[in-house]
PDB file of N, CA and C in Angstrom:
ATOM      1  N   UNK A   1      75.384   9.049 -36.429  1.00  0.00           N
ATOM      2  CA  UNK A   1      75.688   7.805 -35.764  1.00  0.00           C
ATOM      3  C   UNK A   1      75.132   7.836 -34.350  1.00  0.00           C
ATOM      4  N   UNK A   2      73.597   7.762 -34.133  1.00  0.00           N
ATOM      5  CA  UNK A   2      73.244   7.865 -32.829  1.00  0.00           C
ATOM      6  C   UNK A   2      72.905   6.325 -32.576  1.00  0.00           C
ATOM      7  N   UNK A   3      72.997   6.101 -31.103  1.00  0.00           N
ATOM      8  CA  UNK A   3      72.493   4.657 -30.682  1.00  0.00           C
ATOM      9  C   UNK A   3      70.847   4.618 -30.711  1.00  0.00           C
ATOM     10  N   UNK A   4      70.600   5.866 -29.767  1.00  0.00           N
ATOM     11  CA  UNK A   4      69.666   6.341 -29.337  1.00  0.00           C
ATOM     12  C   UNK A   4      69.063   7.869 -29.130  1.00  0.00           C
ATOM     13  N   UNK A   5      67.775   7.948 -29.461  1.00  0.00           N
ATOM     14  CA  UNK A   5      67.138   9.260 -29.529  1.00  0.00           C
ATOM     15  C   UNK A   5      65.871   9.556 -28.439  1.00  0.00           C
ATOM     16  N   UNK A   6      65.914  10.608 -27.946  1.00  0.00           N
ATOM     17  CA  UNK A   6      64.840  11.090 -27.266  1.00  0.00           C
ATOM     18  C   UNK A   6      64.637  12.064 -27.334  1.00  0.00           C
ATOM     19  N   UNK A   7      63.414  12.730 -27.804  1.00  0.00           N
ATOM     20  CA  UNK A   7      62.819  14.141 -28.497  1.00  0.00           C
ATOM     21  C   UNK A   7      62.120  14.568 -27.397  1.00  0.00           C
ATOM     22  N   UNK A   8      62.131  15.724 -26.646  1.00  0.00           N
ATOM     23  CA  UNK A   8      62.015  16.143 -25.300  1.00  0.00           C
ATOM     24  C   UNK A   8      61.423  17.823 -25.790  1.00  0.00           C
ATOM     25  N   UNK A   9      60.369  18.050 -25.852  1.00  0.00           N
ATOM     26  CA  UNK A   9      60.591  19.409 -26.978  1.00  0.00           C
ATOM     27  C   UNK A   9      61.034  19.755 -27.967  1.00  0.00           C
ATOM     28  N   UNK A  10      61.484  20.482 -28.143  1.00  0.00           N
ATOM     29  CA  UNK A  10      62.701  20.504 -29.150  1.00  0.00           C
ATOM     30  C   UNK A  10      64.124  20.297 -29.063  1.00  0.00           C
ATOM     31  N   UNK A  11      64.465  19.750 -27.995  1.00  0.00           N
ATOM     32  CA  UNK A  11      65.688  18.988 -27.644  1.00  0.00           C
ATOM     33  C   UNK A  11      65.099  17.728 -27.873  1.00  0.00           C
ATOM     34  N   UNK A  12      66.398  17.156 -28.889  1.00  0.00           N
ATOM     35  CA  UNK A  12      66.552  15.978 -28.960  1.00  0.00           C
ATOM     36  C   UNK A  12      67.589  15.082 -28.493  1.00  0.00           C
ATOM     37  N   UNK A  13      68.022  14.110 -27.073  1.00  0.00           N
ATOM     38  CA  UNK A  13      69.216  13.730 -26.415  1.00  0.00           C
ATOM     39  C   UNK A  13      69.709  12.190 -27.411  1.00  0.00           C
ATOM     40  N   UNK A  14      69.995  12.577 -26.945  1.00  0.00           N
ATOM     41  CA  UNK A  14      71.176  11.305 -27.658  1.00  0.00           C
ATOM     42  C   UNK A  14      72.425  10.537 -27.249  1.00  0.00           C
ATOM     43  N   UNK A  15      72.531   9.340 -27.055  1.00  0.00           N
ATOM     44  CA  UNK A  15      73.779   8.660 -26.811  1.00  0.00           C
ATOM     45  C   UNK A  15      75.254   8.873 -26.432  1.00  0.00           C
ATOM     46  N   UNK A  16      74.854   9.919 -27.851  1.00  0.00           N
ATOM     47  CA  UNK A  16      76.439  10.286 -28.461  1.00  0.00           C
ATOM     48  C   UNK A  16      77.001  11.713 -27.778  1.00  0.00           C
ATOM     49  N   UNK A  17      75.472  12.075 -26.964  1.00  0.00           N
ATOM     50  CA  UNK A  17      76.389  13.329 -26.445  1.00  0.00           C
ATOM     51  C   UNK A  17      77.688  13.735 -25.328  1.00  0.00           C
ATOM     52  N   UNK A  18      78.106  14.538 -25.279  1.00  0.00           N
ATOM     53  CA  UNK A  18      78.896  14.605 -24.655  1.00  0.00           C
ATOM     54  C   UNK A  18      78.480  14.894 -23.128  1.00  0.00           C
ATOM     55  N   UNK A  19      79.648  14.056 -21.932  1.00  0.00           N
ATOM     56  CA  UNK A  19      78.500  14.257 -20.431  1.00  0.00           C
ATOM     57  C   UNK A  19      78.927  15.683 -20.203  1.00  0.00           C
ATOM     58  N   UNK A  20      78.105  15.979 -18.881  1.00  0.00           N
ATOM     59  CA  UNK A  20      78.468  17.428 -18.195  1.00  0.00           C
ATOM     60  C   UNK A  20      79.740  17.205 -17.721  1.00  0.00           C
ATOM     61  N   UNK A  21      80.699  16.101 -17.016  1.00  0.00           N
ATOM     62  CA  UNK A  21      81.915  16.418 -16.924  1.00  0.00           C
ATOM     63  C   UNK A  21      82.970  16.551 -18.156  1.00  0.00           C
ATOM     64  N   UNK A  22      82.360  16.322 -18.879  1.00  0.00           N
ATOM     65  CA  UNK A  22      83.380  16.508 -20.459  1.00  0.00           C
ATOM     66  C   UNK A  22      83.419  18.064 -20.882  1.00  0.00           C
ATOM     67  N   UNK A  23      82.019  18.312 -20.512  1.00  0.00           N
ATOM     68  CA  UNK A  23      81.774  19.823 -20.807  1.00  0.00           C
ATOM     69  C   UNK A  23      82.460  20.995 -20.055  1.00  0.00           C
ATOM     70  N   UNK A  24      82.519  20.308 -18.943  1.00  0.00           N
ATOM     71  CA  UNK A  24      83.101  21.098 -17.403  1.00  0.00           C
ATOM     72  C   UNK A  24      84.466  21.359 -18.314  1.00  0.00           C
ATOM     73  N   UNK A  25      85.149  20.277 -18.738  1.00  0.00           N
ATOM     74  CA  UNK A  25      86.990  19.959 -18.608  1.00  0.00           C
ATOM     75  C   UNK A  25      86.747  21.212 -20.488  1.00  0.00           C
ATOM     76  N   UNK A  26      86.351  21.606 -21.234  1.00  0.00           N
ATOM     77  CA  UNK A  26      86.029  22.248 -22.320  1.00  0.00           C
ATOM     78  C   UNK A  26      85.544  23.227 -21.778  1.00  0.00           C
ATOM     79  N   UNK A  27      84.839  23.963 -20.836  1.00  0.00           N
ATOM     80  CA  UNK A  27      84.999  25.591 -20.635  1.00  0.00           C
ATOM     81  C   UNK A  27      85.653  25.854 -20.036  1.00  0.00           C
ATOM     82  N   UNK A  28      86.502  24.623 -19.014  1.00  0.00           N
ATOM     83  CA  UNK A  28      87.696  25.356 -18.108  1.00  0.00           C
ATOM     84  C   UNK A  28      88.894  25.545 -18.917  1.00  0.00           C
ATOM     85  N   UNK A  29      89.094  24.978 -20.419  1.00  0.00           N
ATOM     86  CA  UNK A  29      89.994  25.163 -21.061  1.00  0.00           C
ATOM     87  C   UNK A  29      89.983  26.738 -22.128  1.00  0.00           C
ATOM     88  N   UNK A  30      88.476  26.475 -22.200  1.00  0.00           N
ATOM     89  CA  UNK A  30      87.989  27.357 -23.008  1.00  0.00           C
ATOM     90  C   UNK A  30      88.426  29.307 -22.596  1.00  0.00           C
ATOM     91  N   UNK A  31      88.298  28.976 -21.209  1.00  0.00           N
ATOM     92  CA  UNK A  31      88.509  29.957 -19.953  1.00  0.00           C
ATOM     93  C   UNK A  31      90.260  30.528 -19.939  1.00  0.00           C
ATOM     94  N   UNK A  32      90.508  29.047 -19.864  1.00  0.00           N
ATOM     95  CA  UNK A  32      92.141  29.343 -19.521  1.00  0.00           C
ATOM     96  C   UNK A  32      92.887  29.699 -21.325  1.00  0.00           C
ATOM     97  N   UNK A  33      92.416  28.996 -22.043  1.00  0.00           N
ATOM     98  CA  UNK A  33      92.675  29.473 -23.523  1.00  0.00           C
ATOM     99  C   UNK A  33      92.955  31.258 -23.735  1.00  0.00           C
ATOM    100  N   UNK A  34      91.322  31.971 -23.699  1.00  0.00           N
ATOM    101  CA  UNK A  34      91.007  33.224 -23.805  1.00  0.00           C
ATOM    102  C   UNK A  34      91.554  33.863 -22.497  1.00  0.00           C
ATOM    103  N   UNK A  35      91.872  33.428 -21.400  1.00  0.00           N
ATOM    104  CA  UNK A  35      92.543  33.895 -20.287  1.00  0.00           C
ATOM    105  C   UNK A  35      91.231  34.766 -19.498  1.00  0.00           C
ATOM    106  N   UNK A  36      89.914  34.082 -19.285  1.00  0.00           N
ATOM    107  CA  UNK A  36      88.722  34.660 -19.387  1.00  0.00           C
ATOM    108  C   UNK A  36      88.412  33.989 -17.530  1.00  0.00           C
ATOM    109  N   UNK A  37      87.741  34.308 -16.791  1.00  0.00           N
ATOM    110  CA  UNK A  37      87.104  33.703 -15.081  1.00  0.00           C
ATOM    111  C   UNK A  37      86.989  32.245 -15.772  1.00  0.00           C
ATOM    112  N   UNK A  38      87.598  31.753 -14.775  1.00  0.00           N
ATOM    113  CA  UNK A  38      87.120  30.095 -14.150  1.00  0.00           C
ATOM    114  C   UNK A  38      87.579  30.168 -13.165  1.00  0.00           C
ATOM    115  N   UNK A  39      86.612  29.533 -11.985  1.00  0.00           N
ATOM    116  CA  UNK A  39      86.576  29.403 -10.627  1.00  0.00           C
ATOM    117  C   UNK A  39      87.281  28.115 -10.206  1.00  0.00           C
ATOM    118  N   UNK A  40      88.259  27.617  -9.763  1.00  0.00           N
ATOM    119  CA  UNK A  40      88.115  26.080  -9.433  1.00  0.00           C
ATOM    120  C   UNK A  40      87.186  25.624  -8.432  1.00  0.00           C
ATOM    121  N   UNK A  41      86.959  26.907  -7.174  1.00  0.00           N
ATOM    122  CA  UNK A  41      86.738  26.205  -6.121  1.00  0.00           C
ATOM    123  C   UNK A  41      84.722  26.596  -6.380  1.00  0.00           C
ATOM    124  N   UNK A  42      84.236  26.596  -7.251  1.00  0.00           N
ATOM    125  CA  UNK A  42      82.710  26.776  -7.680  1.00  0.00           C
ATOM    126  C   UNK A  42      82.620  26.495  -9.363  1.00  0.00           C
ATOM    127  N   UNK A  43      81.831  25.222  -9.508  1.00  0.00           N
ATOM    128  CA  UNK A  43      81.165  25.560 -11.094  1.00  0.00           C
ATOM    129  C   UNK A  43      80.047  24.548 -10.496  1.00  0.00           C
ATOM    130  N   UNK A  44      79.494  24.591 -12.083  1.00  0.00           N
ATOM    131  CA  UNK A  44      77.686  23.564 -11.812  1.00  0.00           C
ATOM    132  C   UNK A  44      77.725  24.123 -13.265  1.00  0.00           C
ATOM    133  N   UNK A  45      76.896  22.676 -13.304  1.00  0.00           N
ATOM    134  CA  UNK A  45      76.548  22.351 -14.908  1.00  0.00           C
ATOM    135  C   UNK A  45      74.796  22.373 -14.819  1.00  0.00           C
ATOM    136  N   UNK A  46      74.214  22.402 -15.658  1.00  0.00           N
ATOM    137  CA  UNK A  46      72.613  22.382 -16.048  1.00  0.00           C
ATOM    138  C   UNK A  46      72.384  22.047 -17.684  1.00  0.00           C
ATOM    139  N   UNK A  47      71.774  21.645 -17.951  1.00  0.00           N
ATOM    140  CA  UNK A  47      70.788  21.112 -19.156  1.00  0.00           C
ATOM    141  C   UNK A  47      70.208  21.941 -19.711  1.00  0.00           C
ATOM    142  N   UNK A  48      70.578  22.842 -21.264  1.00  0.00           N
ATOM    143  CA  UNK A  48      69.453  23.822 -21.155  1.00  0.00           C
ATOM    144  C   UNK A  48      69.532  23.854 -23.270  1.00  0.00           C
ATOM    145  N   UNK A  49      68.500  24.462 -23.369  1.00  0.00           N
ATOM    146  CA  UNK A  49      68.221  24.692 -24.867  1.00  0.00           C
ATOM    147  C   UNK A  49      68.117  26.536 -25.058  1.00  0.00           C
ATOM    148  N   UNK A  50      69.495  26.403 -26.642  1.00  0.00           N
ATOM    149  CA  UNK A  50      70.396  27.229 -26.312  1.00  0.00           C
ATOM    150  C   UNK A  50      69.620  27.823 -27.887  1.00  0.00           C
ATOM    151  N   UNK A  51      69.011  28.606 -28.253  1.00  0.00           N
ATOM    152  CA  UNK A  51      68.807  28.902 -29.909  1.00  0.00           C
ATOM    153  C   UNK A  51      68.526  27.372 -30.626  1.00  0.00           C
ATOM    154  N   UNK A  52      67.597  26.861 -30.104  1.00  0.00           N
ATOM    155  CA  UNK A  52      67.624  25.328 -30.355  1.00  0.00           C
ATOM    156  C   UNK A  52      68.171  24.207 -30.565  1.00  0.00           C
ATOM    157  N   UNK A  53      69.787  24.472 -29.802  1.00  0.00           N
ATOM    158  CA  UNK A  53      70.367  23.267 -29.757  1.00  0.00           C
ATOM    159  C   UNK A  53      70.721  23.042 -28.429  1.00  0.00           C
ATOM    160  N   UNK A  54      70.820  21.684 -27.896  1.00  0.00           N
ATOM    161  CA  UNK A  54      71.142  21.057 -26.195  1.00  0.00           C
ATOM    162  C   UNK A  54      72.314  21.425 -25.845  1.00  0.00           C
ATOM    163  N   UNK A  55      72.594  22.235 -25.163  1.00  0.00           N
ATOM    164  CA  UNK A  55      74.024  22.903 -24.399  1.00  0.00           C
ATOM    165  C   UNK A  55      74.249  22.378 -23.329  1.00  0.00           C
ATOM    166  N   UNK A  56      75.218  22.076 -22.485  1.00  0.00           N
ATOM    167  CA  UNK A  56      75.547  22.449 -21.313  1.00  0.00           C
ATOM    168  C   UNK A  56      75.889  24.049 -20.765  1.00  0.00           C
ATOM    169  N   UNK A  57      75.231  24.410 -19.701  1.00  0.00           N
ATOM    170  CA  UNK A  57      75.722  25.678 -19.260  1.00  0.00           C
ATOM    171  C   UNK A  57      76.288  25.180 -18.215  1.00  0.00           C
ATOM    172  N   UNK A  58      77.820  26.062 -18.369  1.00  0.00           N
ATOM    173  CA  UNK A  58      78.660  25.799 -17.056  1.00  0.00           C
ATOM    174  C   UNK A  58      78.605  26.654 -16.612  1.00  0.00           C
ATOM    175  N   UNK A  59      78.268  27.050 -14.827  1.00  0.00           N
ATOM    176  CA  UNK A  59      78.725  28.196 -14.105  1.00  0.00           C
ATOM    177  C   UNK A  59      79.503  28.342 -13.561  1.00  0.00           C
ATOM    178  N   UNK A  60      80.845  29.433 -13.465  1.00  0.00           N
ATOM    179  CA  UNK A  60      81.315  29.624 -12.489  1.00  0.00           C
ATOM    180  C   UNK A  60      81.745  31.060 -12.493  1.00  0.00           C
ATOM    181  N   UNK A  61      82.915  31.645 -12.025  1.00  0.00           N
ATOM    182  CA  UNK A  61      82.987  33.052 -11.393  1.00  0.00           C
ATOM    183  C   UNK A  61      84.301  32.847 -11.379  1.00  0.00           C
ATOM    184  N   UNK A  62      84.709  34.684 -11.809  1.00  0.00           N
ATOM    185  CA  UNK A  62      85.783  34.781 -12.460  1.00  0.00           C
ATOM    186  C   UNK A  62      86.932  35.437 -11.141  1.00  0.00           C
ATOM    187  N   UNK A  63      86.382  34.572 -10.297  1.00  0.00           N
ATOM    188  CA  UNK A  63      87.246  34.578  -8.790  1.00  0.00           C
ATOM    189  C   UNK A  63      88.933  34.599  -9.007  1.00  0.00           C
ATOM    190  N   UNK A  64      89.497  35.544  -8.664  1.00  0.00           N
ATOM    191  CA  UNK A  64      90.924  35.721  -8.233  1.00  0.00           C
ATOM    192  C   UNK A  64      91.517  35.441  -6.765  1.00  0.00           C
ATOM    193  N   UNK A  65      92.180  34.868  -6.235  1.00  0.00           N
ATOM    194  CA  UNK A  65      92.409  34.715  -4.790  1.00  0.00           C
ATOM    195  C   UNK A  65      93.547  35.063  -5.087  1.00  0.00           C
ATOM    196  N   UNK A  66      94.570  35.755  -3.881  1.00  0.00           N
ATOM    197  CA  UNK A  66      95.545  36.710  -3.922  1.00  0.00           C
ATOM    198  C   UNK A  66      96.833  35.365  -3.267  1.00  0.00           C
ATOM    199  N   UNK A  67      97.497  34.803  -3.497  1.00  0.00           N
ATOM    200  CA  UNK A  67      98.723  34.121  -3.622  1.00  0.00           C
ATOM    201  C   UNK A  67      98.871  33.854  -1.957  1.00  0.00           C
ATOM    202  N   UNK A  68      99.635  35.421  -1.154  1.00  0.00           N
ATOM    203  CA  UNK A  68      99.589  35.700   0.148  1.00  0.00           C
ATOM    204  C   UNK A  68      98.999  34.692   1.168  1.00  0.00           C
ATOM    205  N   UNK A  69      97.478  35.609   0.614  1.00  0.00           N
ATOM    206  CA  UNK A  69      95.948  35.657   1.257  1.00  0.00           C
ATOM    207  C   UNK A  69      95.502  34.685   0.677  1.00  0.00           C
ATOM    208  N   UNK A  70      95.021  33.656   0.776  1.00  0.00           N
ATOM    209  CA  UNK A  70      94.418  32.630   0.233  1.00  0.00           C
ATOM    210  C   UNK A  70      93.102  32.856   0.237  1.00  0.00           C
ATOM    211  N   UNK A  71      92.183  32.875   1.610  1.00  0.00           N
ATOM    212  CA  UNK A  71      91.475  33.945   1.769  1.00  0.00           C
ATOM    213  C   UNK A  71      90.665  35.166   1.494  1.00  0.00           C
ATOM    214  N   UNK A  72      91.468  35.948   0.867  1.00  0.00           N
ATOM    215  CA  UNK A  72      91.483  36.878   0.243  1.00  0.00           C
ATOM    216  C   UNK A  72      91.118  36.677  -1.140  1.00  0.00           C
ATOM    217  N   UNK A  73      90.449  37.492  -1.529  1.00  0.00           N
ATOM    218  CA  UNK A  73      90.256  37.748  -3.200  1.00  0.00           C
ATOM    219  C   UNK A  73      90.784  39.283  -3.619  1.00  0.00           C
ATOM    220  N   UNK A  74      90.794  39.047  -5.366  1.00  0.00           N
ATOM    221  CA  UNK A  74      91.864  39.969  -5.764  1.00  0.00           C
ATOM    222  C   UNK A  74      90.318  41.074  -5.646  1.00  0.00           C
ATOM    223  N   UNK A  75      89.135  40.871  -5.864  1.00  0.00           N
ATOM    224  CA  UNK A  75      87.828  41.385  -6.519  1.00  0.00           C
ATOM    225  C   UNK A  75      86.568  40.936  -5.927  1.00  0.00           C
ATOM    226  N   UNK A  76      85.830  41.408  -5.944  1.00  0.00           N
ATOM    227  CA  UNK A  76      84.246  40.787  -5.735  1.00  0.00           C
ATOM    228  C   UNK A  76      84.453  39.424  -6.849  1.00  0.00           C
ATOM    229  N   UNK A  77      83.592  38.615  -7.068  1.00  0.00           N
ATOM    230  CA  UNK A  77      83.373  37.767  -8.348  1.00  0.00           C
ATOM    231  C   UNK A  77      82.344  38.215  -8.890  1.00  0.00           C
ATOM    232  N   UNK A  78      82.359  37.988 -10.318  1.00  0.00           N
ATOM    233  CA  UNK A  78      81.401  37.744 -11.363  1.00  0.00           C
ATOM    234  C   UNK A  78      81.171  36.369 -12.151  1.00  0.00           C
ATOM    235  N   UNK A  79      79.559  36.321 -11.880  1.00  0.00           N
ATOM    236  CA  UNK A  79      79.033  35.234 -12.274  1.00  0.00           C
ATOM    237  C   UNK A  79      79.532  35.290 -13.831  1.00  0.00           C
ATOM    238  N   UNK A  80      80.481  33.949 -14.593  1.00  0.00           N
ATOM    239  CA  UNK A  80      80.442  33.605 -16.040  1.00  0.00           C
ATOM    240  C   UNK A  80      79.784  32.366 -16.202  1.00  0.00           C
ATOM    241  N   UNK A  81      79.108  32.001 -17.806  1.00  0.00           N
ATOM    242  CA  UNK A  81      78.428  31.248 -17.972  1.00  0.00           C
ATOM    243  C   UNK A  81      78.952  30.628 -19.571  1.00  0.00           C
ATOM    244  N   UNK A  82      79.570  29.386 -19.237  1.00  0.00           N
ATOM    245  CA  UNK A  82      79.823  28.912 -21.068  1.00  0.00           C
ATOM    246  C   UNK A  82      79.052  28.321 -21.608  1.00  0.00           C
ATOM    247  N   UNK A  83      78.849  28.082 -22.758  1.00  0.00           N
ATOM    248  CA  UNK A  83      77.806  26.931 -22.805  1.00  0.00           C
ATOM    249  C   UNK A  83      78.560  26.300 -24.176  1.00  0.00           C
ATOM    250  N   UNK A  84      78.258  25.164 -23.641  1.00  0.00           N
ATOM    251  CA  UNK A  84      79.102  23.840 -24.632  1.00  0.00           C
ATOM    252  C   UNK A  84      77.913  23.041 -25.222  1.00  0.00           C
ATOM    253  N   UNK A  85      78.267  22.930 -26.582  1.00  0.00           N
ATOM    254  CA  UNK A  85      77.277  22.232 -27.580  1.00  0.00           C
ATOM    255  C   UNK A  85      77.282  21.227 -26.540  1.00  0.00           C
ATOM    256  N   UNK A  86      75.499  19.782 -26.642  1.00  0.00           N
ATOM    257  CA  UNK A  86      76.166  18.495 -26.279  1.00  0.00           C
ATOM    258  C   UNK A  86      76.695  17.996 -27.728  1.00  0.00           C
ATOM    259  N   UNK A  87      76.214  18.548 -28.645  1.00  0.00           N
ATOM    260  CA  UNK A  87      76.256  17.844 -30.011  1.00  0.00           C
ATOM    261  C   UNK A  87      77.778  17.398 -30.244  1.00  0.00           C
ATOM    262  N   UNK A  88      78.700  18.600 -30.344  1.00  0.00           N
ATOM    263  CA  UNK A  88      79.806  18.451 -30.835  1.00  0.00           C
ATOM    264  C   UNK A  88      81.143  18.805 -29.725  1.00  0.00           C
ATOM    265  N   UNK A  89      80.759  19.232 -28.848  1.00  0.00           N
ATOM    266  CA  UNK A  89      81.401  19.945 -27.790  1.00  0.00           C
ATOM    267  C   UNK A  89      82.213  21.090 -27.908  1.00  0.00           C
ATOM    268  N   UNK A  90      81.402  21.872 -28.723  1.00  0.00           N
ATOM    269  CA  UNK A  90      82.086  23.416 -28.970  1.00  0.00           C
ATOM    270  C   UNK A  90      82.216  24.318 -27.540  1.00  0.00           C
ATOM    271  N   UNK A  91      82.660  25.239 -27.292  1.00  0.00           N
ATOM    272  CA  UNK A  91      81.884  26.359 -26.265  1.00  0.00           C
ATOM    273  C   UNK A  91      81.178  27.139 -27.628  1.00  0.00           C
ATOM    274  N   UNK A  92      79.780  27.410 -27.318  1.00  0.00           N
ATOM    275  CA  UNK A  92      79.072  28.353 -28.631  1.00  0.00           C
ATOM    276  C   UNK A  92      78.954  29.684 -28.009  1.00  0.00           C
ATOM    277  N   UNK A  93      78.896  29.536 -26.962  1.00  0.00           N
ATOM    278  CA  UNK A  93      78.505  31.157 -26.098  1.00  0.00           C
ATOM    279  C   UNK A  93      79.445  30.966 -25.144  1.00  0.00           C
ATOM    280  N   UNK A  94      79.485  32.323 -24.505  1.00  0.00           N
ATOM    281  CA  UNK A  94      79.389  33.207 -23.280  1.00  0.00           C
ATOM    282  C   UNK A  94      78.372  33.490 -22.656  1.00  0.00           C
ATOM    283  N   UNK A  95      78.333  33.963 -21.526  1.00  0.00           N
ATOM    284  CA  UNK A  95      77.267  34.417 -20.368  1.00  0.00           C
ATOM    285  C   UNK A  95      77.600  35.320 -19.465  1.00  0.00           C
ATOM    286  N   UNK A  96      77.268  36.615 -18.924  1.00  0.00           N
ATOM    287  CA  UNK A  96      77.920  37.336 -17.694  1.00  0.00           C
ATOM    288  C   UNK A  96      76.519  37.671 -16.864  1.00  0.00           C
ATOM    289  N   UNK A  97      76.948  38.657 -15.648  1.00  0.00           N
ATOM    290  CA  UNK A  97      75.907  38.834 -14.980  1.00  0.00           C
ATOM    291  C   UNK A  97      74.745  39.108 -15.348  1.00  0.00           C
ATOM    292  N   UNK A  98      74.716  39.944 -16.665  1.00  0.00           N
ATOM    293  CA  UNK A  98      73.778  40.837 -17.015  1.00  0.00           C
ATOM    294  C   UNK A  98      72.449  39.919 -17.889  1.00  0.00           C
ATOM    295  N   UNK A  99      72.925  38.949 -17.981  1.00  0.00           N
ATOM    296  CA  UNK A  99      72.009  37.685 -18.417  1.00  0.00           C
ATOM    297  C   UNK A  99      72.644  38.135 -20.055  1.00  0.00           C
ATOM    298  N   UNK A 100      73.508  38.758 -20.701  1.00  0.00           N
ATOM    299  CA  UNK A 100      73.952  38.868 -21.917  1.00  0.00           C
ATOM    300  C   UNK A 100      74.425  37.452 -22.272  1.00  0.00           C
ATOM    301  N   UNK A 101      74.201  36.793 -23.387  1.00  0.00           N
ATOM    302  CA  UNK A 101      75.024  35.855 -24.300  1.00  0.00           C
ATOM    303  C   UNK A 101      75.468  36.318 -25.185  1.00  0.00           C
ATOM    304  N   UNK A 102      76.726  35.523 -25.457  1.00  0.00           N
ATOM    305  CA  UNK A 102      77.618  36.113 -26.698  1.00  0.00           C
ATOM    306  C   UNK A 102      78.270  35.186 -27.014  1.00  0.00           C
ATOM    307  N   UNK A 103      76.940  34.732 -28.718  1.00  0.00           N
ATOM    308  CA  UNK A 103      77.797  33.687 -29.322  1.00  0.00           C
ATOM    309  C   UNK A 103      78.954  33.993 -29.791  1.00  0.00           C
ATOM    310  N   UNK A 104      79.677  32.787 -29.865  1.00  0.00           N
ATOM    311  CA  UNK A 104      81.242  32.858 -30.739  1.00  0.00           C
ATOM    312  C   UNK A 104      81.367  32.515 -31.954  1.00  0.00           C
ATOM    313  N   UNK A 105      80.470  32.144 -32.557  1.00  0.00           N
ATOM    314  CA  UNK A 105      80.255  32.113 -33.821  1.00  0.00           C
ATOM    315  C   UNK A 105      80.521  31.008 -33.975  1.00  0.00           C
ATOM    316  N   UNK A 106      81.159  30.044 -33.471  1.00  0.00           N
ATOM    317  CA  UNK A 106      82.097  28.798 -33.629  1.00  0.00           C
ATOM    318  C   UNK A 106      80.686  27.802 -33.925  1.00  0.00           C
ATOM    319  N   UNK A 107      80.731  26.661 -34.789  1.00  0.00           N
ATOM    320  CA  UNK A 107      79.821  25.996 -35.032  1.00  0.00           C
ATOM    321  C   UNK A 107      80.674  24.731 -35.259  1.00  0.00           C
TER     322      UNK A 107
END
């Protein structure tokens, strides 16, 4: 059920996809679900082709700030990276510093 199609490489966009703030509100859940880094005060979204399907990659960092210390962090941060189908709005992967992905199998 698309309105509209645009074939861009091998990404094909579409109508029906889901925006980057839809995607944002689905890895911060995705995050808080698995009890995994989400940053509130840093993310960013990008456009990217994922094993040939249109993802959103969300960035952010698995920042702790200490209650006290606001200030303060519990840790250095580490860069995490989700990536959300646009198709269906799964999270399909993971991402960490090491440039590793790790699909979830979820389709």
């Amino acid at each position: 059920m698309f309105f509209w199609q645009i074939e861009v490489g091998s990404v094909v966009w579409s109508a029906t996809m889901i925006s980057k703030e839809k995607a944002t509100q689905i890895a911060k859940l995705y995050a808080e679900k698995r009890e995994v880094g989400w940053g509130d005060h840093y993310h960013e979204v990008k456009k990217i082709n994922l094993k040939g399907e249109p993802v959103w990659m969300v960035s952010t960092t698995d920042i702790i700030y200490k209650d006290e210390l606001p200030w303060m962090m519990e840790h250095f941060p580490n860069p995490v990276y989700y990536y959300v189908s646009m198709i269906n709005g799964i999270c399909i992967a993971t991402g960490n510093r090491s440039n590793e992905v790790v699909m979830n199998g979820a389709k």
